[in-house]
Protein backbone atom coordinates (compact mmCIF):
# COMPACT_ATOMS: atom_id res chain seq x y z
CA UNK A 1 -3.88 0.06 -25.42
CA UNK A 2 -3.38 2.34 -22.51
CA UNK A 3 -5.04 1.84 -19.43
CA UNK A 4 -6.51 5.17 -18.44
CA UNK A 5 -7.63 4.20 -14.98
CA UNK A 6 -3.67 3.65 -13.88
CA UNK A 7 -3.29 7.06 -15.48
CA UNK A 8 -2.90 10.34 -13.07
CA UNK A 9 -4.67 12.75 -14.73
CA UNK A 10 -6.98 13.30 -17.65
CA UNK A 11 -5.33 16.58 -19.01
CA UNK A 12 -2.30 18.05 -17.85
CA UNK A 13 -1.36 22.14 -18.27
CA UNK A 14 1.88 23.89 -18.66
CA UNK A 15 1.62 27.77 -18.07
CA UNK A 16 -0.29 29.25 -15.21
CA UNK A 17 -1.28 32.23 -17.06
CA UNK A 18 -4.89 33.38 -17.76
CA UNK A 19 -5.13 31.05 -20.95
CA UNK A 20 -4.31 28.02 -18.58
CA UNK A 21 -6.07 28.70 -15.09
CA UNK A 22 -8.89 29.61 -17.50
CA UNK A 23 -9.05 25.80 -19.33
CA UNK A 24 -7.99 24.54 -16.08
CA UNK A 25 -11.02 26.37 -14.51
CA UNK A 26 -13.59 24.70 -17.22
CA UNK A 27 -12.35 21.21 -17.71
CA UNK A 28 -12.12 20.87 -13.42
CA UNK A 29 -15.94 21.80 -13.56
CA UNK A 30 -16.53 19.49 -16.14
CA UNK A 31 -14.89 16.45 -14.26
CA UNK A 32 -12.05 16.07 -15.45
CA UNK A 33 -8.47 15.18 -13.58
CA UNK A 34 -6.70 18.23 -14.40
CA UNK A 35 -3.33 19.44 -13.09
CA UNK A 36 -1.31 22.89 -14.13
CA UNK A 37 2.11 23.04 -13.71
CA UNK A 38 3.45 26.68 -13.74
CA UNK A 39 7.08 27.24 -13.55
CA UNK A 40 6.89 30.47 -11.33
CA UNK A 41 3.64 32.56 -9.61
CA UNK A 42 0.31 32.74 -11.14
CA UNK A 43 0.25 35.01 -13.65
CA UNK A 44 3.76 36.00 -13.31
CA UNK A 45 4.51 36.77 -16.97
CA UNK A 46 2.22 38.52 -19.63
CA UNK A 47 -0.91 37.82 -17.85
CA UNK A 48 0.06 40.53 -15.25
CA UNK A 49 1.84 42.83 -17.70
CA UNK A 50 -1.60 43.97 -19.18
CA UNK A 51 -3.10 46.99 -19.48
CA UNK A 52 -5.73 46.35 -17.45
CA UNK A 53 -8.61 46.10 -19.66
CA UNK A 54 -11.46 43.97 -20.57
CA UNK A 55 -12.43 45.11 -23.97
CA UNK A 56 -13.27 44.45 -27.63
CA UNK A 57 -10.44 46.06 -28.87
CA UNK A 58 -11.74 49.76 -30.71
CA UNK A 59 -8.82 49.70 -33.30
CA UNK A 60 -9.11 45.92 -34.37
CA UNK A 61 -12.04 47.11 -36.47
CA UNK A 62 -9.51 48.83 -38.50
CA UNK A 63 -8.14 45.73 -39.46
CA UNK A 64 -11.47 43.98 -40.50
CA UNK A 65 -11.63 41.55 -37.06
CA UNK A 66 -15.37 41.74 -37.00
CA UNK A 67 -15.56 38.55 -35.73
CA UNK A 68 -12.67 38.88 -32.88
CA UNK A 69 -14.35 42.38 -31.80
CA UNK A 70 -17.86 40.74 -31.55
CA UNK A 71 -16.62 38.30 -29.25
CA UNK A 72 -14.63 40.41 -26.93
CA UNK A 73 -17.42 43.07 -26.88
CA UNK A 74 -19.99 40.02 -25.92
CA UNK A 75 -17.67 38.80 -23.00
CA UNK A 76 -16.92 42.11 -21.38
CA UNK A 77 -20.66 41.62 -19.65
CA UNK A 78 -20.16 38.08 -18.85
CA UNK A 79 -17.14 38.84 -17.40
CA UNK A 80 -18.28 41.43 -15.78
CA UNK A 81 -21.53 39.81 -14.16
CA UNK A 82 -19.36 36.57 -12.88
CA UNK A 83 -16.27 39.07 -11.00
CA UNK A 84 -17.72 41.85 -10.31
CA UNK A 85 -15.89 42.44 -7.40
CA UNK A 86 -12.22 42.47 -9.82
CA UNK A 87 -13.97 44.00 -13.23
CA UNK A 88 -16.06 47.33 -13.22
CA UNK A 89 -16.69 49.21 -15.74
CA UNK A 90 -15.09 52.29 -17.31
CA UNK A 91 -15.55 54.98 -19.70
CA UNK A 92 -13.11 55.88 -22.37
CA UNK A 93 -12.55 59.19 -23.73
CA UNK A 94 -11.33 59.75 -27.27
CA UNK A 95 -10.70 63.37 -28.46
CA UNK A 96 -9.99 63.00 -32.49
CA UNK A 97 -7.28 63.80 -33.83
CA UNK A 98 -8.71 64.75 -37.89
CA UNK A 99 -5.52 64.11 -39.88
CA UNK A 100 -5.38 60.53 -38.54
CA UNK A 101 -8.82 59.54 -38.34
CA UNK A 102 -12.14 61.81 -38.96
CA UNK A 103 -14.60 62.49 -36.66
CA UNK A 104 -16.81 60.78 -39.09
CA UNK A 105 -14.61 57.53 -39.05
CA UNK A 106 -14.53 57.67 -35.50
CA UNK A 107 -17.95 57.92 -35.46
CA UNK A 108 -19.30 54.89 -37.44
CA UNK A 109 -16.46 52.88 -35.65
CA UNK A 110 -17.73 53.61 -32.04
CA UNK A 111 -21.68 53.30 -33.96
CA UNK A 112 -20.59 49.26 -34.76
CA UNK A 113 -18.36 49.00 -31.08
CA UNK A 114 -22.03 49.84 -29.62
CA UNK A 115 -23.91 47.49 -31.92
CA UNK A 116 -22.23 44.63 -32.42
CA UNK A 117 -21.83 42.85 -29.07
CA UNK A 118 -25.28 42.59 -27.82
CA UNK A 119 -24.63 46.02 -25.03
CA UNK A 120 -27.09 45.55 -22.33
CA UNK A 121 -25.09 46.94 -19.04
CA UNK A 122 -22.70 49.60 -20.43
CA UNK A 123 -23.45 52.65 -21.71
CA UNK A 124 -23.54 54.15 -25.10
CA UNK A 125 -21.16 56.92 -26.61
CA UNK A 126 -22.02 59.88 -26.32
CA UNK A 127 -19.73 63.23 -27.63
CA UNK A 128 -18.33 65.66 -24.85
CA UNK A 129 -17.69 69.41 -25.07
CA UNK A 130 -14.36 69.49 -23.60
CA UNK A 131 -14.10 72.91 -23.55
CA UNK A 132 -16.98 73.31 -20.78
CA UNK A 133 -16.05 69.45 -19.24
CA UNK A 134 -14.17 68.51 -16.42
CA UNK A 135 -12.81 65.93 -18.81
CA UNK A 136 -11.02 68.24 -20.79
CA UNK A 137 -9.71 70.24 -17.92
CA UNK A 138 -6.12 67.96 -18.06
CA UNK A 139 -6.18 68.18 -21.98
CA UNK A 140 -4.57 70.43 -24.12
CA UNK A 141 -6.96 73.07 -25.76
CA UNK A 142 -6.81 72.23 -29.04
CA UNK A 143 -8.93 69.34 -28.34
CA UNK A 144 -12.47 70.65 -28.44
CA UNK A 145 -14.19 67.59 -28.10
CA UNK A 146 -14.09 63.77 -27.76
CA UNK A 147 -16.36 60.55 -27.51
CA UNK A 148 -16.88 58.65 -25.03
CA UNK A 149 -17.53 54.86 -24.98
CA UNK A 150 -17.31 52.45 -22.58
CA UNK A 151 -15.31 49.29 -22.00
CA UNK A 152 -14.17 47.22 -18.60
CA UNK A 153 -11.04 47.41 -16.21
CA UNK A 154 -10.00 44.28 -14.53
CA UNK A 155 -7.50 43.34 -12.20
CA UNK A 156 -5.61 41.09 -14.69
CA UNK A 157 -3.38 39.08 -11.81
CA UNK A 158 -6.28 38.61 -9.87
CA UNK A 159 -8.38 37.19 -12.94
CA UNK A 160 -5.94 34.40 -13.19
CA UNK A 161 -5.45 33.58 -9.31
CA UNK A 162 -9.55 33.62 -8.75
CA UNK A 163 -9.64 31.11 -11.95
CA UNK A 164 -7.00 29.03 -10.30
CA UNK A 165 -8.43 28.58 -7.03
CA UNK A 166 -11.82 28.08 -8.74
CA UNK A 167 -10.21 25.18 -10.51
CA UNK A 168 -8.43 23.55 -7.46
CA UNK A 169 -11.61 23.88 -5.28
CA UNK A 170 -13.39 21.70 -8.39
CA UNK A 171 -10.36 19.42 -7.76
CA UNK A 172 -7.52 20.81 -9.68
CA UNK A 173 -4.53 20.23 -8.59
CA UNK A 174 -2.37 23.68 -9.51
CA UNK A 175 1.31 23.22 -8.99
CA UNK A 176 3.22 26.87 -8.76
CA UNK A 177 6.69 26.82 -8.84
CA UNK A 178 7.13 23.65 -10.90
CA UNK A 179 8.52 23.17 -14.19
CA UNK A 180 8.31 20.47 -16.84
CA UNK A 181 11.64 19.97 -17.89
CA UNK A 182 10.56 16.93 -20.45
CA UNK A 183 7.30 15.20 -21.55
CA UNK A 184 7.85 11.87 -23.08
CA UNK A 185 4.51 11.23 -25.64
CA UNK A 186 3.06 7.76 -26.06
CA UNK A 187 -0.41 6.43 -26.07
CA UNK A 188 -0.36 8.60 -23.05
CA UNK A 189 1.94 11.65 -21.78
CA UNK A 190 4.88 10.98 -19.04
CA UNK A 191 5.77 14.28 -17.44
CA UNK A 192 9.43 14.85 -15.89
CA UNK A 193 8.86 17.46 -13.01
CA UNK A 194 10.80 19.52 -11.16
CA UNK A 195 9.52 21.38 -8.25
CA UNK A 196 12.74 23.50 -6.10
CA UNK A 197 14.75 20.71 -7.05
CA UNK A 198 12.84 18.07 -6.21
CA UNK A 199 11.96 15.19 -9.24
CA UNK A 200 8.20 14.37 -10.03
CA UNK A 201 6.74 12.51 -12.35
CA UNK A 202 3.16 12.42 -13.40
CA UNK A 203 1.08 11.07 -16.20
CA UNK A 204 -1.98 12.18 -18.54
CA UNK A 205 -4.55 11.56 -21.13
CA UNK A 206 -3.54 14.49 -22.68
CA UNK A 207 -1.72 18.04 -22.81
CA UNK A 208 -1.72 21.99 -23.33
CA UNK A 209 1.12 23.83 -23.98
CA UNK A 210 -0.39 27.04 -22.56
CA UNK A 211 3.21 28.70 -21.59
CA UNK A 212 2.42 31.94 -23.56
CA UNK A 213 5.81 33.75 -24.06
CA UNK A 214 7.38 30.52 -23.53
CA UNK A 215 5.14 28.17 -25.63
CA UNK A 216 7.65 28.20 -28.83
CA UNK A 217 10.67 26.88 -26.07
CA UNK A 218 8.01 24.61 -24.37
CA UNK A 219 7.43 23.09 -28.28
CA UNK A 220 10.72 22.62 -29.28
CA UNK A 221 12.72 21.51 -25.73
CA UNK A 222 10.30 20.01 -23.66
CA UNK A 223 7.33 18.30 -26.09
CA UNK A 224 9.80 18.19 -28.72
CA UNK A 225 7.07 18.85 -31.16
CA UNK A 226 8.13 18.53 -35.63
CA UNK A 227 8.75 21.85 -37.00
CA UNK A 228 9.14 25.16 -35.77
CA UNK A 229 5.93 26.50 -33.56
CA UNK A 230 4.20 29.51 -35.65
CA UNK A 231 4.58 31.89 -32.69
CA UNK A 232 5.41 35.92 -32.73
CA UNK A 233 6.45 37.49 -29.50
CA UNK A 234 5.68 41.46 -29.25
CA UNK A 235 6.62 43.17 -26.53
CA UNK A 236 4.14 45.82 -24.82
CA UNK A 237 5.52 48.17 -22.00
CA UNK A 238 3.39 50.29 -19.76
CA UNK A 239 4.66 53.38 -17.31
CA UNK A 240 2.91 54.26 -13.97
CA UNK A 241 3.19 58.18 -12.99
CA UNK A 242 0.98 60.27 -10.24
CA UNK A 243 -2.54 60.88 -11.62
CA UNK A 244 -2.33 63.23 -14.02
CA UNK A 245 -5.99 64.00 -13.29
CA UNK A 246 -9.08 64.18 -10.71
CA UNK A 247 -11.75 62.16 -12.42
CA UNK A 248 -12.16 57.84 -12.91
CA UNK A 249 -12.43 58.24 -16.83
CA UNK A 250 -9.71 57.00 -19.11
CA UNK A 251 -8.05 58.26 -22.20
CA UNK A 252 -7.06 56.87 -25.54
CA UNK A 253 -4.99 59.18 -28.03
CA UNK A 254 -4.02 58.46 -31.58
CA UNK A 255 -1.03 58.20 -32.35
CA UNK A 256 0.93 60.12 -35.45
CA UNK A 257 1.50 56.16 -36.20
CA UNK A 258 -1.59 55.44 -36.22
CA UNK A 259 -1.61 53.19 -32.84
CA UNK A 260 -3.62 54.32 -29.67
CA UNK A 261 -2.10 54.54 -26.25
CA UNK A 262 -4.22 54.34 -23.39
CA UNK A 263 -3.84 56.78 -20.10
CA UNK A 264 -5.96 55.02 -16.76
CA UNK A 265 -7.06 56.11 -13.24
CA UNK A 266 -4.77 53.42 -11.59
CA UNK A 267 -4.67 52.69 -7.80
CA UNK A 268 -6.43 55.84 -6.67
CA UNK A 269 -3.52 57.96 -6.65
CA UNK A 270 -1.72 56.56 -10.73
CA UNK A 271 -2.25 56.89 -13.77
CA UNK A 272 -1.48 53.96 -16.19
CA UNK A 273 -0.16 54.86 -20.05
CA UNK A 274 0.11 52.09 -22.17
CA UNK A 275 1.23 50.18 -24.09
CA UNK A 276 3.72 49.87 -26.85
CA UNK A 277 4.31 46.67 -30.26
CA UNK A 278 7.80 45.94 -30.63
CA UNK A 279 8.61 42.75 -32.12
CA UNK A 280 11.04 40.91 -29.09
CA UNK A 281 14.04 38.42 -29.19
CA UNK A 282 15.02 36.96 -26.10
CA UNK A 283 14.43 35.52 -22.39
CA UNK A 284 10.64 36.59 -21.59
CA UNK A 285 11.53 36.63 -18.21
CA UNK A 286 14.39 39.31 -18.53
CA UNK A 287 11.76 41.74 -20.04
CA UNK A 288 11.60 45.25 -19.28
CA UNK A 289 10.95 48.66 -20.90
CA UNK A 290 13.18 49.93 -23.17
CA UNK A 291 14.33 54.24 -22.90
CA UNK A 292 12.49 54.23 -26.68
CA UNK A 293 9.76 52.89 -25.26
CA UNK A 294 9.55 55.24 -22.18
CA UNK A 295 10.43 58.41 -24.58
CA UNK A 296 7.23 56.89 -26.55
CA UNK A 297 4.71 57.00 -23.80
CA UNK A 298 5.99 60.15 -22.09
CA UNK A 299 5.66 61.89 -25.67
CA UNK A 300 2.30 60.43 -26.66
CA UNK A 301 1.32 61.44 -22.79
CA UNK A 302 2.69 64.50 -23.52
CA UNK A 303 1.21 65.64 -26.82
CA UNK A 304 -2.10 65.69 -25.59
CA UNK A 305 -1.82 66.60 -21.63
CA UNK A 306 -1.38 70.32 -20.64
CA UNK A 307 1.39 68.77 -18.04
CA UNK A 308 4.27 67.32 -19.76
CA UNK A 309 5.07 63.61 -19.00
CA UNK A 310 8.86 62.84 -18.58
CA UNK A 311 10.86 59.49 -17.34
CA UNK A 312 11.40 61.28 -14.03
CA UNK A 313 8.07 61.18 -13.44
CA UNK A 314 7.96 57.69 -13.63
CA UNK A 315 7.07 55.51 -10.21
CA UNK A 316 6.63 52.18 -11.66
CA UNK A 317 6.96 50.93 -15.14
CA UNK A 318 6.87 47.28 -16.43
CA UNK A 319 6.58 45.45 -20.06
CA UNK A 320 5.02 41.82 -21.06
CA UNK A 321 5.91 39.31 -24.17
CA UNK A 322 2.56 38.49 -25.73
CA UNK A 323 2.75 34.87 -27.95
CA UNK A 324 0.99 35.99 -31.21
CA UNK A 325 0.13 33.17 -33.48
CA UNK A 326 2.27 34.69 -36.24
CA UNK A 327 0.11 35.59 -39.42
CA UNK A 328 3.01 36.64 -41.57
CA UNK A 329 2.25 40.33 -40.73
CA UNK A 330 5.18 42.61 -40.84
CA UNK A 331 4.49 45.34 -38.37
CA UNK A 332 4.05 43.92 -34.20
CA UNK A 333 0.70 46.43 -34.29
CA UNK A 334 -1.05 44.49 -37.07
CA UNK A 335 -0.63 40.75 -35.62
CA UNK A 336 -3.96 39.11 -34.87
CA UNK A 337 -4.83 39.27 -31.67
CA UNK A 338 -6.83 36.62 -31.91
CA UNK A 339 -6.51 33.11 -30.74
CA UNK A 340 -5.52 30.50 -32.22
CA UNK A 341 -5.40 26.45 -31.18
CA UNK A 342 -3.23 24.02 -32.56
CA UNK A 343 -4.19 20.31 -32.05
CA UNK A 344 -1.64 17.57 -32.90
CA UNK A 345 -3.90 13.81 -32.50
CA UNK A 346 -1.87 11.02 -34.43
CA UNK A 347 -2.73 7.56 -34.53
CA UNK A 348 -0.96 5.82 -31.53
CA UNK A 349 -0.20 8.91 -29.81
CA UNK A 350 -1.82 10.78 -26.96
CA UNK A 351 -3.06 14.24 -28.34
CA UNK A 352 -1.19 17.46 -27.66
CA UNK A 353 -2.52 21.19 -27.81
CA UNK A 354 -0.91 24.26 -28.64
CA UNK A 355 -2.12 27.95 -27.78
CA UNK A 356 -0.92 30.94 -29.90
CA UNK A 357 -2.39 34.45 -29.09
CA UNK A 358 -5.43 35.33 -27.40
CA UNK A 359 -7.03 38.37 -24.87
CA UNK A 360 -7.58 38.55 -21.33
CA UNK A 361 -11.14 39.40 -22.29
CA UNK A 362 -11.48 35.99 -24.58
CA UNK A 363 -9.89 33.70 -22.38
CA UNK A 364 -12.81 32.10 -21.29
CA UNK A 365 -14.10 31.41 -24.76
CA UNK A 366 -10.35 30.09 -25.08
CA UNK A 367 -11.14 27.38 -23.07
CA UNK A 368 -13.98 26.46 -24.40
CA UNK A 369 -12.87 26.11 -27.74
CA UNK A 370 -9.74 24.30 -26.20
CA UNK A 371 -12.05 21.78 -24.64
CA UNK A 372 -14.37 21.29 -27.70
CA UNK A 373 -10.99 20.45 -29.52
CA UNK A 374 -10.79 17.26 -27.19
CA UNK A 375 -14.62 16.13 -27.29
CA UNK A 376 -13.13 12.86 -28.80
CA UNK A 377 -10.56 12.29 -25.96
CA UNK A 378 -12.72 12.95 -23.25
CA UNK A 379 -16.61 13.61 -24.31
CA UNK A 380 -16.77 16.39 -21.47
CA UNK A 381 -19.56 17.65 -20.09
CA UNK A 382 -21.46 20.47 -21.40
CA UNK A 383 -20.06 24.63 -21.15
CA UNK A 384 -20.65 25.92 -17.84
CA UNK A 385 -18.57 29.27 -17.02
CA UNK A 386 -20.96 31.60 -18.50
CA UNK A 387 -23.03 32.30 -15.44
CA UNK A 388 -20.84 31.09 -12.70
CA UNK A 389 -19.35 33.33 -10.87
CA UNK A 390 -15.46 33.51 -9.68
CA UNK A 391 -14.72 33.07 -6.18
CA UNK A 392 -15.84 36.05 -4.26
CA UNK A 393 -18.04 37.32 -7.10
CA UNK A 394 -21.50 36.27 -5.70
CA UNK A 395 -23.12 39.41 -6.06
CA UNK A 396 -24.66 42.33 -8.71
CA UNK A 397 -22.17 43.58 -10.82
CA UNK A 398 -23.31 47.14 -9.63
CA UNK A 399 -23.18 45.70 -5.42
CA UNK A 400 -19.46 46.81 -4.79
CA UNK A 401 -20.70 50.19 -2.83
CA UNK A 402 -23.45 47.82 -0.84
CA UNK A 403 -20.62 45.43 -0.26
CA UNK A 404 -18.12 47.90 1.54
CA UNK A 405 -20.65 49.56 3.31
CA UNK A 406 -21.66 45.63 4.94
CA UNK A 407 -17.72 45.47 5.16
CA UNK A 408 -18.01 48.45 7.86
CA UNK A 409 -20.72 47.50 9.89
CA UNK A 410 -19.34 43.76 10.59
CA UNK A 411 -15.72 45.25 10.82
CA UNK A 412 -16.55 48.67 12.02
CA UNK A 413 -12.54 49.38 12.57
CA UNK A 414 -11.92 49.33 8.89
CA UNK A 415 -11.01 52.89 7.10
CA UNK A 416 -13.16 53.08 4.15
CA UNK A 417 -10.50 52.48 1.58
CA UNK A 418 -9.30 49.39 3.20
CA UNK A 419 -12.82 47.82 3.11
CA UNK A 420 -12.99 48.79 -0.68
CA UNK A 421 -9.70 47.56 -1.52
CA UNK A 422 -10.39 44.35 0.28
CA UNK A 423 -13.64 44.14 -1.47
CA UNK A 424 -12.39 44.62 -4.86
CA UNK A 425 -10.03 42.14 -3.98
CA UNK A 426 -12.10 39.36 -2.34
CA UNK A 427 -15.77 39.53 -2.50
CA UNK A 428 -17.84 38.25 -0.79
CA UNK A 429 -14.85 36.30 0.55
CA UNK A 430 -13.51 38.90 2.68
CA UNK A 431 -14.91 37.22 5.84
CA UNK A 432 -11.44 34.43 4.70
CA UNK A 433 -9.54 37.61 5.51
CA UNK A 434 -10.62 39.22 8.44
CA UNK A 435 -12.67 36.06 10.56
CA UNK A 436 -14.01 37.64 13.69
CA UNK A 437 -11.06 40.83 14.11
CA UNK A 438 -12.58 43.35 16.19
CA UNK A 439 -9.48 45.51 15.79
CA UNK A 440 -6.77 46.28 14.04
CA UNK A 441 -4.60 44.91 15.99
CA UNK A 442 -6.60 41.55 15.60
CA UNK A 443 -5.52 40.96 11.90
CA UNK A 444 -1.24 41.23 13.55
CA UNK A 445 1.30 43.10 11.92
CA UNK A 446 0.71 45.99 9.34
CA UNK A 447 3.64 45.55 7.16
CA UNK A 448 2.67 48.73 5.11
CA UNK A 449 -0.08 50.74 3.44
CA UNK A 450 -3.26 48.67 4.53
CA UNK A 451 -1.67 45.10 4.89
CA UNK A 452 -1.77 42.82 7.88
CA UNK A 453 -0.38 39.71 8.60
CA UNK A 454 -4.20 37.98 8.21
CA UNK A 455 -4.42 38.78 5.09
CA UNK A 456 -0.56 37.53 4.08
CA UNK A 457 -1.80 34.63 5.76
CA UNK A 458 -4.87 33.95 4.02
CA UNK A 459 -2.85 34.96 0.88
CA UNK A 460 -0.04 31.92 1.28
CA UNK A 461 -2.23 29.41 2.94
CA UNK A 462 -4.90 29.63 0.08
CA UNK A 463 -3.82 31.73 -3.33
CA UNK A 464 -0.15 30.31 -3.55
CA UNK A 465 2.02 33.60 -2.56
CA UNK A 466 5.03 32.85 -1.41
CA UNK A 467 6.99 35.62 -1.60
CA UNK A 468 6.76 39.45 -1.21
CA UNK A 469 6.69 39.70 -4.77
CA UNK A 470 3.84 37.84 -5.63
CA UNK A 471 1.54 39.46 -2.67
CA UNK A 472 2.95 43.09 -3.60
CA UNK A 473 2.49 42.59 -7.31
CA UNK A 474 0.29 39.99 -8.20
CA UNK A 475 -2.39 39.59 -5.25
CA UNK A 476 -2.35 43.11 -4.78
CA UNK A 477 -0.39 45.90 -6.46
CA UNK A 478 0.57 47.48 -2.85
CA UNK A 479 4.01 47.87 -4.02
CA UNK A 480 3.21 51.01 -5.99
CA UNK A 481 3.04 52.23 -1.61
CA UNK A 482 5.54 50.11 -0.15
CA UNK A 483 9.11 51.39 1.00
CA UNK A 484 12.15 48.92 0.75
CA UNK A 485 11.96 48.51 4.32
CA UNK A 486 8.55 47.46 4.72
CA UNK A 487 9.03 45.33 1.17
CA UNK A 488 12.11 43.47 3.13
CA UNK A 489 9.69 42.98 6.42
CA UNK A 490 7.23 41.58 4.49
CA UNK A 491 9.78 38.94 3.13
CA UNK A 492 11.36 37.94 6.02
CA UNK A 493 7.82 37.28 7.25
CA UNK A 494 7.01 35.13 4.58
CA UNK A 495 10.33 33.32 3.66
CA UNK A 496 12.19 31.88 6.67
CA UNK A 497 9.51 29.98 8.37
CA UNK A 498 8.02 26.85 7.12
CA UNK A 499 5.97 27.53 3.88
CA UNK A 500 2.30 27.19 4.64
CA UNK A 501 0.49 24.76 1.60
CA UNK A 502 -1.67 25.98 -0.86
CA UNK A 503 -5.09 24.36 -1.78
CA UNK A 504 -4.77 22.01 -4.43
C-alpha cells in the first residue's frame, strides 16, 4: 500500500490552459496538494486563441445540445458576477439572412437562448430597424433588420492567469515553463520534470491530462495510456482589422455554409472576425492562419459590410487547435463542443484523468465534474467557485465605471483610458500596480502605449510573465500598439537580468 503522507502532492496537472488553472483553482480551495505543470505561459495555446466570448453557443441549438446550451447560458452570469472586472457584457446583432435560416427560425431560437438559462442580468432580444439604427449604418442595405441578444466578452488569457494565481494563493503550486517528459504509474504517479533543462521529479495521488491540443501526445508519449485517445483537433483562426464601426455592439452573420462568423469591438480601436472549423494535422504550436482561411473571413466580413474587408487590412491575425472529444462527426463545425472526462481507476493503480473538449464559458463546471470524478480518491470538500470571486473581482458586476473613476481620484495622474484598462485588467487589485505613484514618472519606464515598468514588474514578480510575449499578448494584448522597437525594449528589460519568482 502506498503511503500517501511521503507523497508530494494529492493531484498533479499537465496543461496550464483554462481547463487546468480552472480544476487547479477548485481542488486548491478544497484542500488539496495540487501542482500544474505547463510546458510554456499560461494560456499560451487555445485558451488565448478564442474568440473572446462567454456564451451559450446560439447555433449549438441547431444541433439539439439543449443540455450543453443550458449550461453555458447559466454560467455566463456566474461568470460574470465573480470577474467582473475581465467579463462584461455584450450585445449581439444578427440581421437574417431568409434563404439560410427564417426570421421565424431565428426567432424561436433566440425565444429558447432567452429562456432556458435562468436570464436574470442580461437583457432580452429585441428586433432593430436597421434602416433608421446606428447599427445598421456599417451594414449593407439589404439588411433591413436584425435581432439582438445578448451574451458576454471576456478576456480569455486573463481568465486563465486570474484562475492560476487564485489557485497558488490557496496553495497551488503552478509551475510555467515545465514539461513532463514521462509519468511512471503505480499505486501512485512518479513525474519526470523538466524545467529549462533542469531535472525534477515529483509525486502524486493522482493525475489530469489537461494539455488540450496536446492531450492525444500527452496520452500516448508521456502517460503511455492503452489505445489511441478519442481526440479531434479543429483549427479556428481569427483576423484583427481597424474598427469597422463606431458603436460597442457585435455582429454575427450566417454563413452561405451555414456557420456564423462573429465581427467584435476589440481593443477600442479593432474589430475581431472570427472564427473558422478546419479539421488540423500537426504541431499545435506551429499553428497559424491559413490564406483560405483569411479569404474566408475577409469575404464573410465582406458580404455583409458596406466597406470591403481584404488581407491588407489585416493588423493582427492568429488561429488555436481546440481538442474535441471526437464523436465520429464528419464535418469540424458539427463536433460537440461539449466536454467530455475520461477516468482510467484500475485496481493497483493510481487513477488517471483525461479531458476532451470543453468552452471557456463551462470550464468551471469542468472542474467540478473533474473533481466529483475523484470523490473516491480524495472525498473533497464541497463546490465552492460559484460565488467566489477571481482575484481583483470584488465588486458589482455593473461597478467598472465607479471603479475607474476611484482609480482617478487616488492616482489623479492617470489618463482615463489607462485607469480603465488597468481596471479591466486588475480590479480591485490595481493598488498591486501602482502602490503610492504620484506621477508618472513614479511607475519608471513607459515602454509603449500605457505600460510602465511597475506594472511589468508586478506582472513577472506575481502572474508568471517572463517574456515580452506573454505581457504583450497574454497579460495584456498591448501588442496590437507596440512598435518593434518598443517590443525589443520591453525584452531586454525583462530577459537579461535575474528572473524575478512567481508566487507559487
Amino acid at each position: 500500500m502506498a503511503d500517501y503522507d511521503t507523497v508530494d502532492y494529492d493531484l498533479a496537472i499537465i496543461g496550464g490552459g483554462i481547463n487546468g488553472v480552472g480544476i487547479a483553482r477548485d481542488a486548491a480551495g478544497r484542500g488539496l496538494r495540487v501542482v500544474l505543470v505547463e510546458q510554456g505561459d499560461l494560456a499560451s495555446g487555445t485558451s488565448s486563441a478564442s474568440t473572446k466570448l462567454i456564451h451559450g453557443g446560439l447555433r449549438y441549438l441547431e444541433h439539439g445540445a439543449f443540455l450543453l446550451v443550458r449550461e453555458a447560458l447559466k454560467e455566463r452570469e456566474v461568470l460574470l458576477r465573480n470577474a467582473p472586472h475581465i467579463i462584461r457584457p455584450l450585445r449581439f446583432l444578427l440581421p437574417p439572412q431568409p434563404k439560410l435560416r427564417s426570421p421565424l427560425m431565428l426567432r424561436i431560437g433566440l425565444f429558447l437562448y432567452d429562456h432556458l438559462g435562468g436570464r436574470k442580468i442580461l437583457p432580452a432580444t429585441s428586433t432593430v430597424d436597421l434602416t433608421h439604427h446606428k447599427f445598421g449604418i456599417p451594414l449593407k442595405r439589404a439588411y433591413k433588420f436584425g435581432f439582438l441578444y445578448s451574451d458576454c466578452w471576456v478576456d480569455d488569457a486573463r481568465l486563465v492567469v486570474l484562475n492560476a494565481l487564485d489557485a497558488a494563493e490557496r496553495g497551488a503550486s503552478i509551475r510555467t515553463r515545465t514539461k513532463c517528459v514521462r509519468a511512471e504509474r503505480g499505486e501512485t504517479w512518479r513525474l519526470i520534470l523538466n524545467s529549462r533543462g533542469k531535472r525534477d521529479v515529483i509525486t502524486a495521488r493522482a493525475l489530469v491530462n489537461a494539455a488540450g491540443p496536446w492531450v492525444g501526445s500527452v496520452a500516448e508519449t508521456v502517460v503511455r495510456m492503452e489505445g489511441p485517445p478519442r481526440v479531434r483537433l479543429v483549427k479556428g483562426s481569427h483576423i484583427v482589422v481597424p474598427k469597422l464601426f463606431e458603436h460597442d455592439v457585435a455582429y454575427i452573420f450566417q454563413n452561405p455554409d451555414r456557420r456564423v462568423v462573429f465581427a467584435i469591438p476589440y481593443e477600442r480601436d479593432f474589430t475581431l472576425i472570427g472564427t473558422t472549423d478546419e479539421n488540423f494535422r500537426g504541431d499545435p504550436a506551429g499553428v497559424a492562419p491559413s490564406s483560405n482561411e483569411i479569404g474566408y473571413l475577409c469575404e464573410t466580413a465582406s458580404r455583409y459590410f458596406r466597406e470591403s474587408v481584404t488581407p491588407t487590412d489585416i493588423v493582427y491575425a492568429y488561429a488555436g487547435v481546440r481538442s474535441l472529444y471526437d464523436d465520429g462527426s464528419k464535418r469540424p463545425e458539427n463536433v460537440t463542443r461539449d466536454y467530455h472526462l475520461d477516468f482510467d481507476k484500475s485496481f493497483g493503480h493510481a487513477p488517471l484523468l483525461t479531458i476532451y473538449g470543453g468552452k471557456i464559458t463551462t470550464y468551471r463546471k469542468l472542474a467540478e465534474a473533474a473533481l466529483k470524478r475523484f470523490s473516491n480518491v480524495f472525498a473533497p470538500n464541497r463546490p465552492w467557485t460559484a460565488k467566489v470571486p477571481l482575484p481583483g473581482g470584488n465588486f458589482p458586476y455593473n461597478g467598472v465605471d465607479a471603479k475607474v473613476a476611484d482609480a482617478c481620484r487616488t492616482w489623479p495622474f492617470l489618463e482615463d483610458a489607462h485607469a480603465l484598462r488597468l481596471i479591466r485588467a486588475y480590479g480591485t487589485r490595481i493598488d498591486r500596480v501602482l502602490g503610492k505613484a504620484e506621477s508618472y514618472a513614479d511607475l519608471g519606464t513607459r515602454f509603449g502605449a500605457d505600460l510602465t515598468a511597475a506594472e511589468v514588474r508586478y506582472l513577472m514578480q506575481t502572474e508568471w510573465a517572463v517574456d515580452a510575449d506573454d505581457v504583450l499578448w497574454r497579460r495584456t494584448k498591448l501588442g496590437l500598439r507596440f512598435t518593434d522597437s518598443e517590443k525589443a525594449a520591453l525584452h531586454r528589460f525583462m530577459v537579461p537580468g535575474p528572473m524575478l519568482k512567481a508566487a507559487e
